[in-house]
Protein backbone atom coordinates (compact mmCIF):
# COMPACT_ATOMS: atom_id res chain seq x y z
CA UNK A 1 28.69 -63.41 -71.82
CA UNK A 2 31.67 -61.32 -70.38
CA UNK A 3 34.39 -59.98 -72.77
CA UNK A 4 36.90 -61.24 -70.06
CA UNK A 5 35.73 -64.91 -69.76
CA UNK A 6 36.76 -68.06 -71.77
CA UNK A 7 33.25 -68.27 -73.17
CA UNK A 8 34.26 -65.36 -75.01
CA UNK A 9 37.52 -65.71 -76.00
CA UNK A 10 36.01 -69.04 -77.47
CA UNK A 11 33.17 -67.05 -78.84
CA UNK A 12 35.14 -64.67 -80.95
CA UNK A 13 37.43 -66.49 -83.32
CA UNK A 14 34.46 -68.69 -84.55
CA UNK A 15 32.41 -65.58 -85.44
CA UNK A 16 34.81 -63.82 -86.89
CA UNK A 17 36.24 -67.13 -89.17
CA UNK A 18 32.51 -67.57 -90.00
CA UNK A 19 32.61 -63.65 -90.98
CA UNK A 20 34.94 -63.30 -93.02
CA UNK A 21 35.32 -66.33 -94.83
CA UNK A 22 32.48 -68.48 -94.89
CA UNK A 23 29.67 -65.48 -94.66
CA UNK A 24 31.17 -63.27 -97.33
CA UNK A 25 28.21 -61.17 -98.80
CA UNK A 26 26.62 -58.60 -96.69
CA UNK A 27 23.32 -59.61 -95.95
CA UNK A 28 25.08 -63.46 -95.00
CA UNK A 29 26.98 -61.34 -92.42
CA UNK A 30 24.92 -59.18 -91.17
CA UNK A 31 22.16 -62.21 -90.49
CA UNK A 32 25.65 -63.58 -88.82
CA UNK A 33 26.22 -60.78 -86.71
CA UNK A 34 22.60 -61.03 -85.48
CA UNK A 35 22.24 -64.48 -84.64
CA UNK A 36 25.77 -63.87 -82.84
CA UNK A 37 24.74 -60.94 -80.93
CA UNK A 38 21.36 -63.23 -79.46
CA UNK A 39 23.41 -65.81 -78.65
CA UNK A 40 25.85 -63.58 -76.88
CA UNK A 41 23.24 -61.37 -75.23
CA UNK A 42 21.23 -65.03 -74.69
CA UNK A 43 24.03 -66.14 -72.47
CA UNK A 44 22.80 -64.37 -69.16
CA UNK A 45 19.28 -65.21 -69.57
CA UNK A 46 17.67 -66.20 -72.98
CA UNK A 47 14.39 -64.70 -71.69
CA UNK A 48 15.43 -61.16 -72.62
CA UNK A 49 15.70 -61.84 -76.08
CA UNK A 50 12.03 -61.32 -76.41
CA UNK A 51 12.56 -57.77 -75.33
CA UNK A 52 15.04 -57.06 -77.44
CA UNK A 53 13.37 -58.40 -79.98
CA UNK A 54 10.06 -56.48 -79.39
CA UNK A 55 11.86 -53.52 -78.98
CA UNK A 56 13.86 -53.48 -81.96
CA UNK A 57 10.52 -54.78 -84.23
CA UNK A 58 8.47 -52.01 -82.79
CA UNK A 59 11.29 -49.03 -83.71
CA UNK A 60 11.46 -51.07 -87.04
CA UNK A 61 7.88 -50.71 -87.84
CA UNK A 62 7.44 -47.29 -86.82
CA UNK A 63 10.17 -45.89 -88.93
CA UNK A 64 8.32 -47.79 -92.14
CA UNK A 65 5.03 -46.57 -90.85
CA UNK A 66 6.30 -43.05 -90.46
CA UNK A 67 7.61 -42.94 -94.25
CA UNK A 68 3.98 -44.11 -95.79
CA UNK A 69 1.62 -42.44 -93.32
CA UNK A 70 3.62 -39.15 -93.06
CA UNK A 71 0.34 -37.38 -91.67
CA UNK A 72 0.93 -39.81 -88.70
CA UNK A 73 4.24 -39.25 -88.20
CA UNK A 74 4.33 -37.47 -84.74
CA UNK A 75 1.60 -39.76 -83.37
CA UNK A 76 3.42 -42.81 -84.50
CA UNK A 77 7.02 -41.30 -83.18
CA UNK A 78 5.40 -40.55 -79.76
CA UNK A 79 3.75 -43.88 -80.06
CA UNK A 80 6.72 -45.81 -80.30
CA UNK A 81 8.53 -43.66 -77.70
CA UNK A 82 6.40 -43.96 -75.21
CA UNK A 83 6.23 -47.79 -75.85
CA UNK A 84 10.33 -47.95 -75.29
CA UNK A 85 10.24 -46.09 -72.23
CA UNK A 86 7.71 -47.90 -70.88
CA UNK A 87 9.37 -50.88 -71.16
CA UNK A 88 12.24 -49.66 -69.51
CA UNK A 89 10.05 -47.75 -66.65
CA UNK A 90 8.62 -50.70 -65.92
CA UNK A 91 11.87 -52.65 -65.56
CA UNK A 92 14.10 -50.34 -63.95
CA UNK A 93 11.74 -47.44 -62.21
CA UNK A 94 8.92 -49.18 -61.41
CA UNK A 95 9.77 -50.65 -57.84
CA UNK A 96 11.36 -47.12 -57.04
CA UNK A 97 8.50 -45.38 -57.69
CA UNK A 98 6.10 -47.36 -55.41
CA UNK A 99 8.44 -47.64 -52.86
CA UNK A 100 8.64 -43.66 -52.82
CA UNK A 101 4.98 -42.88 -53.55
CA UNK A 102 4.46 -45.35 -50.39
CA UNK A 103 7.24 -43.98 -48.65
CA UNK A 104 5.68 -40.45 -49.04
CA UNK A 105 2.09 -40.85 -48.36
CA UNK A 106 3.83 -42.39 -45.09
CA UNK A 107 4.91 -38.87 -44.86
CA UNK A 108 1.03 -37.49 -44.56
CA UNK A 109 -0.71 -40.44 -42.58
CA UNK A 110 -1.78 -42.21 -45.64
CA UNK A 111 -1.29 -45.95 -46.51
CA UNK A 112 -0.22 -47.20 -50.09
CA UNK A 113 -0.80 -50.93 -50.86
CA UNK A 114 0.60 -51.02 -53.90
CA UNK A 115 2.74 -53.67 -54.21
CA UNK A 116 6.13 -54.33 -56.09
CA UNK A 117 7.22 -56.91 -58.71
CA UNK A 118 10.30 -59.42 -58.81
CA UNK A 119 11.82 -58.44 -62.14
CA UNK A 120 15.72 -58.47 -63.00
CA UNK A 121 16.93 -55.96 -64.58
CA UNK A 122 17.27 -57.23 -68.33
CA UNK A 123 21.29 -56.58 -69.27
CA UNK A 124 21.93 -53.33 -71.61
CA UNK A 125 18.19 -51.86 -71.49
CA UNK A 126 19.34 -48.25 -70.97
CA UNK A 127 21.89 -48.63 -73.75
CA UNK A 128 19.82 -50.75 -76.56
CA UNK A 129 16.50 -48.50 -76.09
CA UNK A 130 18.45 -45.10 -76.43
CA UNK A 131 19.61 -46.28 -79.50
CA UNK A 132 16.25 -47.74 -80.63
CA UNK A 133 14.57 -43.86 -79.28
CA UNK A 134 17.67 -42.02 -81.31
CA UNK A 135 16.73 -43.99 -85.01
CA UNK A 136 12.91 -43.12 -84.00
CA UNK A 137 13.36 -39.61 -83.85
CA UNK A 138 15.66 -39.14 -86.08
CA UNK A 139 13.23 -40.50 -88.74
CA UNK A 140 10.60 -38.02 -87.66
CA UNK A 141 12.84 -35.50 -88.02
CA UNK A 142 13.97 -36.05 -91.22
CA UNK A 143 17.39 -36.46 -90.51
CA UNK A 144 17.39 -40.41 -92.04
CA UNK A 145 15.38 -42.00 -94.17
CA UNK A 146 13.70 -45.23 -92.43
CA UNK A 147 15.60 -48.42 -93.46
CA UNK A 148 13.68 -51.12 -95.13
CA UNK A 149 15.74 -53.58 -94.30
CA UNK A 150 15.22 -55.25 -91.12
CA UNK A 151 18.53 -57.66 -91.04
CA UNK A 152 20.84 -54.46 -91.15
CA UNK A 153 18.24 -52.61 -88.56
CA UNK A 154 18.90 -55.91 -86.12
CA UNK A 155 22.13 -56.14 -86.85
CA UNK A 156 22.72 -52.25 -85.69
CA UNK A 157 20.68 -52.47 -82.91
CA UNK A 158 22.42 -55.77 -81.05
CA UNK A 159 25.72 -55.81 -82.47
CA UNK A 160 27.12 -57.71 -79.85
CA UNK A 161 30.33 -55.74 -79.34
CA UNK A 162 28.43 -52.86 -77.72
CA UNK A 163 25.28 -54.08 -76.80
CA UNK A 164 25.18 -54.08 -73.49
CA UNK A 165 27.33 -51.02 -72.41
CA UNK A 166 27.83 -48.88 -74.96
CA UNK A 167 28.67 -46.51 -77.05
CA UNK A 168 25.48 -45.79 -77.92
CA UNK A 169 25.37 -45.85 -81.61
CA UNK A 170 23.46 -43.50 -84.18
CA UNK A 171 21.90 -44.92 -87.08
CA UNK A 172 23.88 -42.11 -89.18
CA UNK A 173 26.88 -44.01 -87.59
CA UNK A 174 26.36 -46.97 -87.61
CA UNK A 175 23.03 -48.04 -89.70
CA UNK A 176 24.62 -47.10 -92.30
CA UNK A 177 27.33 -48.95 -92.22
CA UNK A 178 25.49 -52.49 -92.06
CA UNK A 179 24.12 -51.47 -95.08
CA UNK A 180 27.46 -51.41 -97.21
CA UNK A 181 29.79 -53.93 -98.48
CA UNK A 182 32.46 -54.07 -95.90
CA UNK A 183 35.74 -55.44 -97.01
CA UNK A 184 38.40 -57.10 -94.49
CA UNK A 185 41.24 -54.74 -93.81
CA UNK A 186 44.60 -55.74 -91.87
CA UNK A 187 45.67 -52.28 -90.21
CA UNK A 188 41.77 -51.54 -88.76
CA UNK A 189 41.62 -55.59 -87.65
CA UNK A 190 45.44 -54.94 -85.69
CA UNK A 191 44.77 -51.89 -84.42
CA UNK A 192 40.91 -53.06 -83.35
CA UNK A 193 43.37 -56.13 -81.88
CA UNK A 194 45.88 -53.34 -79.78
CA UNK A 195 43.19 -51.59 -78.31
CA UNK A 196 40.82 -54.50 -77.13
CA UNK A 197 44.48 -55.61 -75.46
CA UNK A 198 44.41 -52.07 -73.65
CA UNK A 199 40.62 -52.72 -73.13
CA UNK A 200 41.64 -55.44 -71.02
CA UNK A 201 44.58 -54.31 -69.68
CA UNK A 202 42.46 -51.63 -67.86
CA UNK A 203 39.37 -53.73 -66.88
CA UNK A 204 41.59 -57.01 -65.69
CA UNK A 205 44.56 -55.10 -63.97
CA UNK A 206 43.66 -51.90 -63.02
CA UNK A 207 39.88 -52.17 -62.62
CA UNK A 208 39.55 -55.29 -61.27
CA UNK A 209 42.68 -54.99 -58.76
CA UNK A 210 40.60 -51.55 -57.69
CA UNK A 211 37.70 -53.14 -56.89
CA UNK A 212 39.07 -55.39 -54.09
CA UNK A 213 40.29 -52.40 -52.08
CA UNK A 214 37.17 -50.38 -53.12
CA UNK A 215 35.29 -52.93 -52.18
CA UNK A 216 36.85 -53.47 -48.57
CA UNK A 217 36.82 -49.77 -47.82
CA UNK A 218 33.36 -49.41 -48.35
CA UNK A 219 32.38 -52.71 -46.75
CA UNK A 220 34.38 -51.14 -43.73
CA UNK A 221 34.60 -47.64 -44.57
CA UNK A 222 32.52 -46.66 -40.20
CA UNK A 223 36.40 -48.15 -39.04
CA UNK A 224 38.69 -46.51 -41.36
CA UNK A 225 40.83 -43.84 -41.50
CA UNK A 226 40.43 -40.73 -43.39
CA UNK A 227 43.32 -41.30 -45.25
CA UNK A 228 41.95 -44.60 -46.64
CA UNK A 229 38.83 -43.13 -47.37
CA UNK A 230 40.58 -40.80 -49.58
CA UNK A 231 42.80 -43.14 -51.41
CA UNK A 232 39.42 -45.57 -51.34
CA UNK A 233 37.53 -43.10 -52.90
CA UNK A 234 40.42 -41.76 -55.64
CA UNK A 235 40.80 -45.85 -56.32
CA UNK A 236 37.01 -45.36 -57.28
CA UNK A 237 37.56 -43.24 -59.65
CA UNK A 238 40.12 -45.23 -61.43
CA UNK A 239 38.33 -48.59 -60.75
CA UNK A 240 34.96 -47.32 -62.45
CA UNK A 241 37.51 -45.26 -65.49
CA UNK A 242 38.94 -48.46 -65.93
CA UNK A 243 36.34 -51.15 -66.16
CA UNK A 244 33.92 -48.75 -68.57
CA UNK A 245 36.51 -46.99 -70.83
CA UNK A 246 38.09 -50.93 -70.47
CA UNK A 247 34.93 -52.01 -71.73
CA UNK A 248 34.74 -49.56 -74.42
CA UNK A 249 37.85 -49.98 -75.82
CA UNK A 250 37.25 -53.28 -76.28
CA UNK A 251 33.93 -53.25 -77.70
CA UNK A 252 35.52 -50.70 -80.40
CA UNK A 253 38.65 -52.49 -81.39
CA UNK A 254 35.80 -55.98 -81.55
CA UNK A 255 33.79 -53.55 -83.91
CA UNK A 256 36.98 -52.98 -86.24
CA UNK A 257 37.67 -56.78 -86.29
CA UNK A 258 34.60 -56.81 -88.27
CA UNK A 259 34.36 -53.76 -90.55
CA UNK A 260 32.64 -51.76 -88.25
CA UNK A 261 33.73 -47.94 -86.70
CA UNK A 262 32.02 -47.75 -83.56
CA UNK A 263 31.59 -44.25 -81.80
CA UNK A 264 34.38 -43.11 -79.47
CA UNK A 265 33.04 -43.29 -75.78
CA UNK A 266 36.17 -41.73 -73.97
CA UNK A 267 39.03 -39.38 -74.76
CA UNK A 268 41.07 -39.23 -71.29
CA UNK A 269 38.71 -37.70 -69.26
CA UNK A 270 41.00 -37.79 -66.15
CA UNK A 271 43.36 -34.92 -67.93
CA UNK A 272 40.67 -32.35 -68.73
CA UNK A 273 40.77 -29.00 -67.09
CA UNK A 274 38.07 -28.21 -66.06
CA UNK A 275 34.25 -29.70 -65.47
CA UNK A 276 32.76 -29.02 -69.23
CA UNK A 277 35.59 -30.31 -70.54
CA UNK A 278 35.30 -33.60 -68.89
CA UNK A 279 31.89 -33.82 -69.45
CA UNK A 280 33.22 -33.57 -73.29
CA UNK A 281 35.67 -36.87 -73.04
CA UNK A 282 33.30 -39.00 -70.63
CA UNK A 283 30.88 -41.16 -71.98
CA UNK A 284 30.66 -39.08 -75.00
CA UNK A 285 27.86 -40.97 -77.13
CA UNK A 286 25.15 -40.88 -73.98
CA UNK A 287 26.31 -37.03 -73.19
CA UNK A 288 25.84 -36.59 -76.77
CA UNK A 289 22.33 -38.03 -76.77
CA UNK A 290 21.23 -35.88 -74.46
CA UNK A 291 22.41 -32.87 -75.63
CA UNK A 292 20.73 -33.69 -79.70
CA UNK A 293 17.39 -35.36 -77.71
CA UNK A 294 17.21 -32.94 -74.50
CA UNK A 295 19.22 -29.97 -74.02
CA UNK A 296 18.69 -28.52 -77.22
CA UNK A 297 14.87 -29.14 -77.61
CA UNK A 298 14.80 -27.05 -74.05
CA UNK A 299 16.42 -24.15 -75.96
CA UNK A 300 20.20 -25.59 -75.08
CA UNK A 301 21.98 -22.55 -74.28
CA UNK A 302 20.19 -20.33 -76.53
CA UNK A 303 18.32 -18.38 -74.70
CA UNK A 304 18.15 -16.37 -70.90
CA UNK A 305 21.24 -17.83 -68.22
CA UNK A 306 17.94 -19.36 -65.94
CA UNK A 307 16.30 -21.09 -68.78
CA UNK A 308 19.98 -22.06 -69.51
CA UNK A 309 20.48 -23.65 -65.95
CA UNK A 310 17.36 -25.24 -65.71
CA UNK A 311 18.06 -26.69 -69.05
CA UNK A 312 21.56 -27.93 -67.52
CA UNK A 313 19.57 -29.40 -64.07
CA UNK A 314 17.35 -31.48 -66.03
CA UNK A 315 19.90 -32.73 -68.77
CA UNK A 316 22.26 -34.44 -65.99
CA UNK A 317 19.56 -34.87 -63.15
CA UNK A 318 17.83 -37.52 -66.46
CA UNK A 319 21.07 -38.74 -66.95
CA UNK A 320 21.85 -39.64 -63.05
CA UNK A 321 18.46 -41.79 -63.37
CA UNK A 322 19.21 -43.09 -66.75
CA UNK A 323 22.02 -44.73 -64.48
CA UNK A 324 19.69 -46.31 -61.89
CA UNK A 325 16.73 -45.88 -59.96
CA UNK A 326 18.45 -44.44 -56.79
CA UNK A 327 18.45 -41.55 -55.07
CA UNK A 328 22.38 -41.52 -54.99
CA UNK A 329 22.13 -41.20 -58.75
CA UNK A 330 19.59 -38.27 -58.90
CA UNK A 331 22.20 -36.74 -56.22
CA UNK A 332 25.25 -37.10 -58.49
CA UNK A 333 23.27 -35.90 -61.30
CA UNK A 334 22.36 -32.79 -59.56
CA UNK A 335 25.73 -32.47 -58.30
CA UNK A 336 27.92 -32.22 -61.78
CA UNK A 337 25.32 -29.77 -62.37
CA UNK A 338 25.96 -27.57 -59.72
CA UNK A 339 29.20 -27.80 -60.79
CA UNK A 340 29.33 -27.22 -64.49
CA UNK A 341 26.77 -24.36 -63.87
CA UNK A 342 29.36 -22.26 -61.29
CA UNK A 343 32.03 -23.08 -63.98
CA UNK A 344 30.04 -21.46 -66.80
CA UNK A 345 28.93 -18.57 -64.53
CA UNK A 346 32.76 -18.12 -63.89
CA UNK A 347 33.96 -19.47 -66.98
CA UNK A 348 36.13 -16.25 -68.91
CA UNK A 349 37.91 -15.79 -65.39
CA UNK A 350 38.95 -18.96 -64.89
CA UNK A 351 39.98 -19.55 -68.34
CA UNK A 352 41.86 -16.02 -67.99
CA UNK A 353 43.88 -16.96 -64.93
CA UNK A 354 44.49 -21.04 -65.87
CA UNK A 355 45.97 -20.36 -69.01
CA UNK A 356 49.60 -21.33 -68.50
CA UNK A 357 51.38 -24.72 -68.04
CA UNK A 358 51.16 -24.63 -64.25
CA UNK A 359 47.72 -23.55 -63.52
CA UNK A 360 46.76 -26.61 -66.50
CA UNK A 361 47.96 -28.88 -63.73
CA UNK A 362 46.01 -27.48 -61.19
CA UNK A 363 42.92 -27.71 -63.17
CA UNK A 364 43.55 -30.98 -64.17
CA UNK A 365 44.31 -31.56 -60.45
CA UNK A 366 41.00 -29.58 -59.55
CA UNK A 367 38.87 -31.37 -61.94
CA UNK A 368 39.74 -34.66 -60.58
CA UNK A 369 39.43 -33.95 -57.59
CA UNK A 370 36.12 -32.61 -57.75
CA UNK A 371 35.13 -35.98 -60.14
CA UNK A 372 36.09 -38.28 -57.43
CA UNK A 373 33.99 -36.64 -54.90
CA UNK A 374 30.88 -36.75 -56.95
CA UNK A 375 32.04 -40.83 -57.56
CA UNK A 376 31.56 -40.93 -53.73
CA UNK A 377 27.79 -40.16 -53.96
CA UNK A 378 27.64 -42.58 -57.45
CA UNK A 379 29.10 -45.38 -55.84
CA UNK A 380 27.24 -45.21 -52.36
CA UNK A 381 24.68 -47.60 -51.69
CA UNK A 382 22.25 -45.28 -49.85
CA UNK A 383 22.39 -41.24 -50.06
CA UNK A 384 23.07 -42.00 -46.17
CA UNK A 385 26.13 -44.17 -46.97
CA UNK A 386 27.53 -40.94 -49.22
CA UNK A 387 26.94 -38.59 -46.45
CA UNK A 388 28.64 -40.59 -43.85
CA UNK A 389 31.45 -41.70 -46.17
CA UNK A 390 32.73 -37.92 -46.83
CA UNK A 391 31.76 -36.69 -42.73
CA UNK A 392 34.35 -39.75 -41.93
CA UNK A 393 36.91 -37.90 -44.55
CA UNK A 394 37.09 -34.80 -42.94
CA UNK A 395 36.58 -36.82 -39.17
CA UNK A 396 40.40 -36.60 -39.89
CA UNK A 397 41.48 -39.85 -37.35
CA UNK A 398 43.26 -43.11 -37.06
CA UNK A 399 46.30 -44.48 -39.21
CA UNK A 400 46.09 -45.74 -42.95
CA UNK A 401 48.87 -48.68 -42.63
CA UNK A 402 46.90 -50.80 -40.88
CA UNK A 403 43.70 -50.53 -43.04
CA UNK A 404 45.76 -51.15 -46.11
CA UNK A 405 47.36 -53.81 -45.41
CA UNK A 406 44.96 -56.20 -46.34
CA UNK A 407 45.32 -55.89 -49.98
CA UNK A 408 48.20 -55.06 -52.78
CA UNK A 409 48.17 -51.79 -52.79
CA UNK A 410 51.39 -51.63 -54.51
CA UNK A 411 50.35 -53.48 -57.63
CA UNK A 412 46.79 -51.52 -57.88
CA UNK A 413 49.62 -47.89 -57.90
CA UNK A 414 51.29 -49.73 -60.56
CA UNK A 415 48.97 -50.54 -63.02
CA UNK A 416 47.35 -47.05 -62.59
CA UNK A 417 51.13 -45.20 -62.94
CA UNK A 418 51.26 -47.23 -65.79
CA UNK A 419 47.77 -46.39 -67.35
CA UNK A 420 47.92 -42.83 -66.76
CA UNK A 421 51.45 -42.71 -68.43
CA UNK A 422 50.31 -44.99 -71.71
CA UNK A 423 47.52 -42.80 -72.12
CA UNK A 424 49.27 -39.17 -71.57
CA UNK A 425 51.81 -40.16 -73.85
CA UNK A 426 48.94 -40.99 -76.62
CA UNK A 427 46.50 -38.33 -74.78
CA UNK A 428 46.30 -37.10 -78.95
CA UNK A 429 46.00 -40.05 -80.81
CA UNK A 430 42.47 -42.37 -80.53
CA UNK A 431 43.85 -44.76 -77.80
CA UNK A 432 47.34 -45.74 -75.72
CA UNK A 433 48.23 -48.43 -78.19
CA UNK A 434 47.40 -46.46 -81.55
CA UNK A 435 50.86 -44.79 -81.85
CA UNK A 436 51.60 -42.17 -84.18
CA UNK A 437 53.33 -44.18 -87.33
CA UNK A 438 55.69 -41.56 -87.97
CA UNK A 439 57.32 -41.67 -84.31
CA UNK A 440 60.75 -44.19 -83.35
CA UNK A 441 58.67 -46.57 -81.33
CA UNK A 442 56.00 -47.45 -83.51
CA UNK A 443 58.43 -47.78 -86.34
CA UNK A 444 61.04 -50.10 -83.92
CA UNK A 445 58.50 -53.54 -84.27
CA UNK A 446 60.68 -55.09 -81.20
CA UNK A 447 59.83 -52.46 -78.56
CA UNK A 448 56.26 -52.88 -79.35
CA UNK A 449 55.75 -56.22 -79.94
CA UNK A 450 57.47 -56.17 -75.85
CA UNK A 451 55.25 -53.87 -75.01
CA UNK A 452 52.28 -55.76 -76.32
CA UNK A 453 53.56 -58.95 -74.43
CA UNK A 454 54.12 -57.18 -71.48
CA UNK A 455 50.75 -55.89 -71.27
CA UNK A 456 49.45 -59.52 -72.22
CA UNK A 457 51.33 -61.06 -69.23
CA UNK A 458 50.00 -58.28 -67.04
CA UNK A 459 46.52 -59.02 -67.76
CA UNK A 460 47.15 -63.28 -67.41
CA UNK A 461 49.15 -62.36 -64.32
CA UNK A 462 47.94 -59.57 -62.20
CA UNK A 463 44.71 -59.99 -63.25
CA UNK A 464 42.13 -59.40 -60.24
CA UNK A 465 39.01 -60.66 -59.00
CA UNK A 466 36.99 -61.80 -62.03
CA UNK A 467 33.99 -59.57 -62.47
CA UNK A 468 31.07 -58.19 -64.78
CA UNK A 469 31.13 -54.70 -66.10
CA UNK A 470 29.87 -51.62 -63.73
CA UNK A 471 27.91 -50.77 -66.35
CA UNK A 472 26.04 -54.07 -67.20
CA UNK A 473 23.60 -53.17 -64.29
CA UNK A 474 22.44 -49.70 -65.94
């Protein structure tokens, strides 16, 4: 089910009447929440709620099994991890790796017959098993103590707001907060409201008006000028900003509608200065996971600059295949690392020289730029396709008007103006629409209740192409 569908929009009010006042004790709701979440994760294809379900009953069990057989505890940790990533190997690596084991014993003389398997890619797997993996070890660690109940454990694990892309939620988060009373509260519910209407605002209008020219670039992009593989490739980066911090924002404000503070996921990556700091404000809660579950088992950045970089290399090179099994992934991976390693390596002189209001800019200017070249390798179908992509950049020929012409490229400049503005202007507070109460506008209820309709006659207006989330695929 798509947050920007009428399925949805039907969806919501019912669950959240039956919430709040017909399901009013905690363990009503949370069994609620659950059979809402299968329903709404049931809507693609009701065959991948066995997965789910093993998968969460599995990471269930070994937390309970881990608190009475403590002896046992790393066994039945590695156990169960093991178990969730080889559920998600098999769905999501599996072809790739036969097709490249065959592909290299090609390489030598040598014949493969292994053969692949016709499997679709089960909605959310990357996001619902790192959470599932995160509660595991964190019980082994000692950080939580294993929940005994199982409707709260269900309920955290497919809460339907983030399910299927994100943030991906700690039990320390989020657990914990299934297993309190929650109470219904009028300023979270409107703000949760004013930031799933940015939420769409982004993903309808600006992502979805993106993706048409995007989309026709790169369907054309052997004919085109350099120009408008520049602007094609910039339009990238505010197509794929827009539809997953869209997408976030709306599965947060959903999560306030019912009691629930879900993890921040974004915090205007486009205006950091430099390369660490955007990896700081994009996608926090998988960047996050990596760093608690990865980087700082490796030895993080406590220890020798080498150990240090390898540690770095592995951390985002994982995290490029965590986004798909493609080699255009691994590449983009491996690419932000080369990058946030120079800027480390170089890190006291740059922040030396870019410390004034000008030379902000330029990093700001810098870091996007620098982004939205790596986006060119994530959003390439083949690492072939990235490579001749930026050669037909710097071919420098032919005349932008008349590839442009075929779609609005007035309107998609427009809603992006308009994003980047909203979100500079709030660049402090937790979203565009959450305006500081002690400022003229938020106190002045006619300029925002405009600006609210405004936006709401954007999204019914110059809505684009209707389409699922970039991120439902990984």
């Amino acid at each position: 089910m798509l947050f920007n569908s009428l399925e949805f929009m039907l969806f919501l009010p019912v669950v959240f009447i039956l919430y709040w006042f017909v399901f009013r004790s905690r363990n009503w709701q949370n069994l609620l929440i659950v059979n809402a979440s299968y329903v709404f994760y049931g809507w693609w294809d009701w065959r991948f709620l066995a997965l789910i379900t093993l998968t969460t009953t599995c990471s269930f069990a070994s937390g309970l099994l881990m608190d009475k057989l403590s002896v046992w505890k790393r066994a039945i940790c590695t156990g169960n991890v093991i178990l969730n990533l080889a559920v998600l190997g098999l769905f999501k690596y599996f072809n790739f790796f036969v097709e490249n084991m065959t592909e290299l014993a090609a390489q030598f003389g040598l014949t493969l017959d292994w053969g692949t398997i016709n499997v679709i890619l089960p909605v959310g797997i990357s996001f619902y098993t790192f959470q599932t993996l995160s509660y595991t070890i964190d019980v082994s660690r000692g950080h939580i103590k294993p929940t005994r109940d199982m409707i709260a454990f269900f309920a955290y694990i497919s809460f339907f707001p983030q399910l299927v892309a994100g943030p991906i939620e700690r039990a320390t988060n989020t657990l914990s907060q299934f297993q309190h009373n929650r109470h219904f509260q009028y300023e979270h519910a409107a703000d949760g409201i004013r930031q799933m209407l940015w939420g769409f605002f982004k993903k309808m209008v600006v992502a979805d008006n993106c993706a048409i020219a995007v989309n026709y670039i790169w369907a054309n992009y052997n004919n085109m000028s350099s120009i408008t593989l520049i602007i094609g490739a910039m339009l990238f980066s505010f197509q794929i900003y827009g539809d997953f911090s869209g997408y976030s924002d709306i599965a947060i404000g959903c999560g306030r509608l019912f009691g629930i503070q879900l993890t921040r996921n974004f915090h205007f990556p486009y205006f950091a200065q430099n390369i660490q700091d955007f990896w700081r404000r994009w996608h926090i809660s998988l960047m996050r996971w990596f760093t608690d579950y990865v980087y700082i088992p490796l030895g993080g950045n406590r220890c020798s600059k080498i150990i240090q970089t390898r540690n770095i290399i592995i951390v985002f090179v994982l995290s490029g295949l965590w986004h798909g099994a493609n080699w255009t992934f691994v590449a983009w991976g491996l690419y932000h690392a080369v990058l946030l390693c120079a800027y480390l390596s170089y890190r006291d002189k740059i922040i030396t020289h870019f410390n004034k209001p000008l030379f902000k800019a330029v990093g700001i200017i810098t870091t996007f730029t620098l982004v939205t070249i790596g986006w060119i390798i994530f959003r390439a179908p083949t690492k072939y396709d990235a490579i001749h992509y930026i050669e037909h950049i710097f071919a420098f020929s032919g005349s932008a008007m008349s590839d442009l012409s075929v779609f609005n490229l007035p309107l998609v400049l427009t809603a992006i103006i308009i994003m980047l503005t909203m979100e500079w202007l709030n660049r402090k507070r937790e979203h565009a629409l959450h305006f500081n109460c002690n400022s003229a506008f938020a106190n002045n209820s006619v300029m925002r209740y405009s600006l609210y309709v405004v936006l709401m006659m954007g999204v019914c207006i110059f809505s684009g192409t209707q389409s699922q989330f970039i991120y439902f695929q990984f």
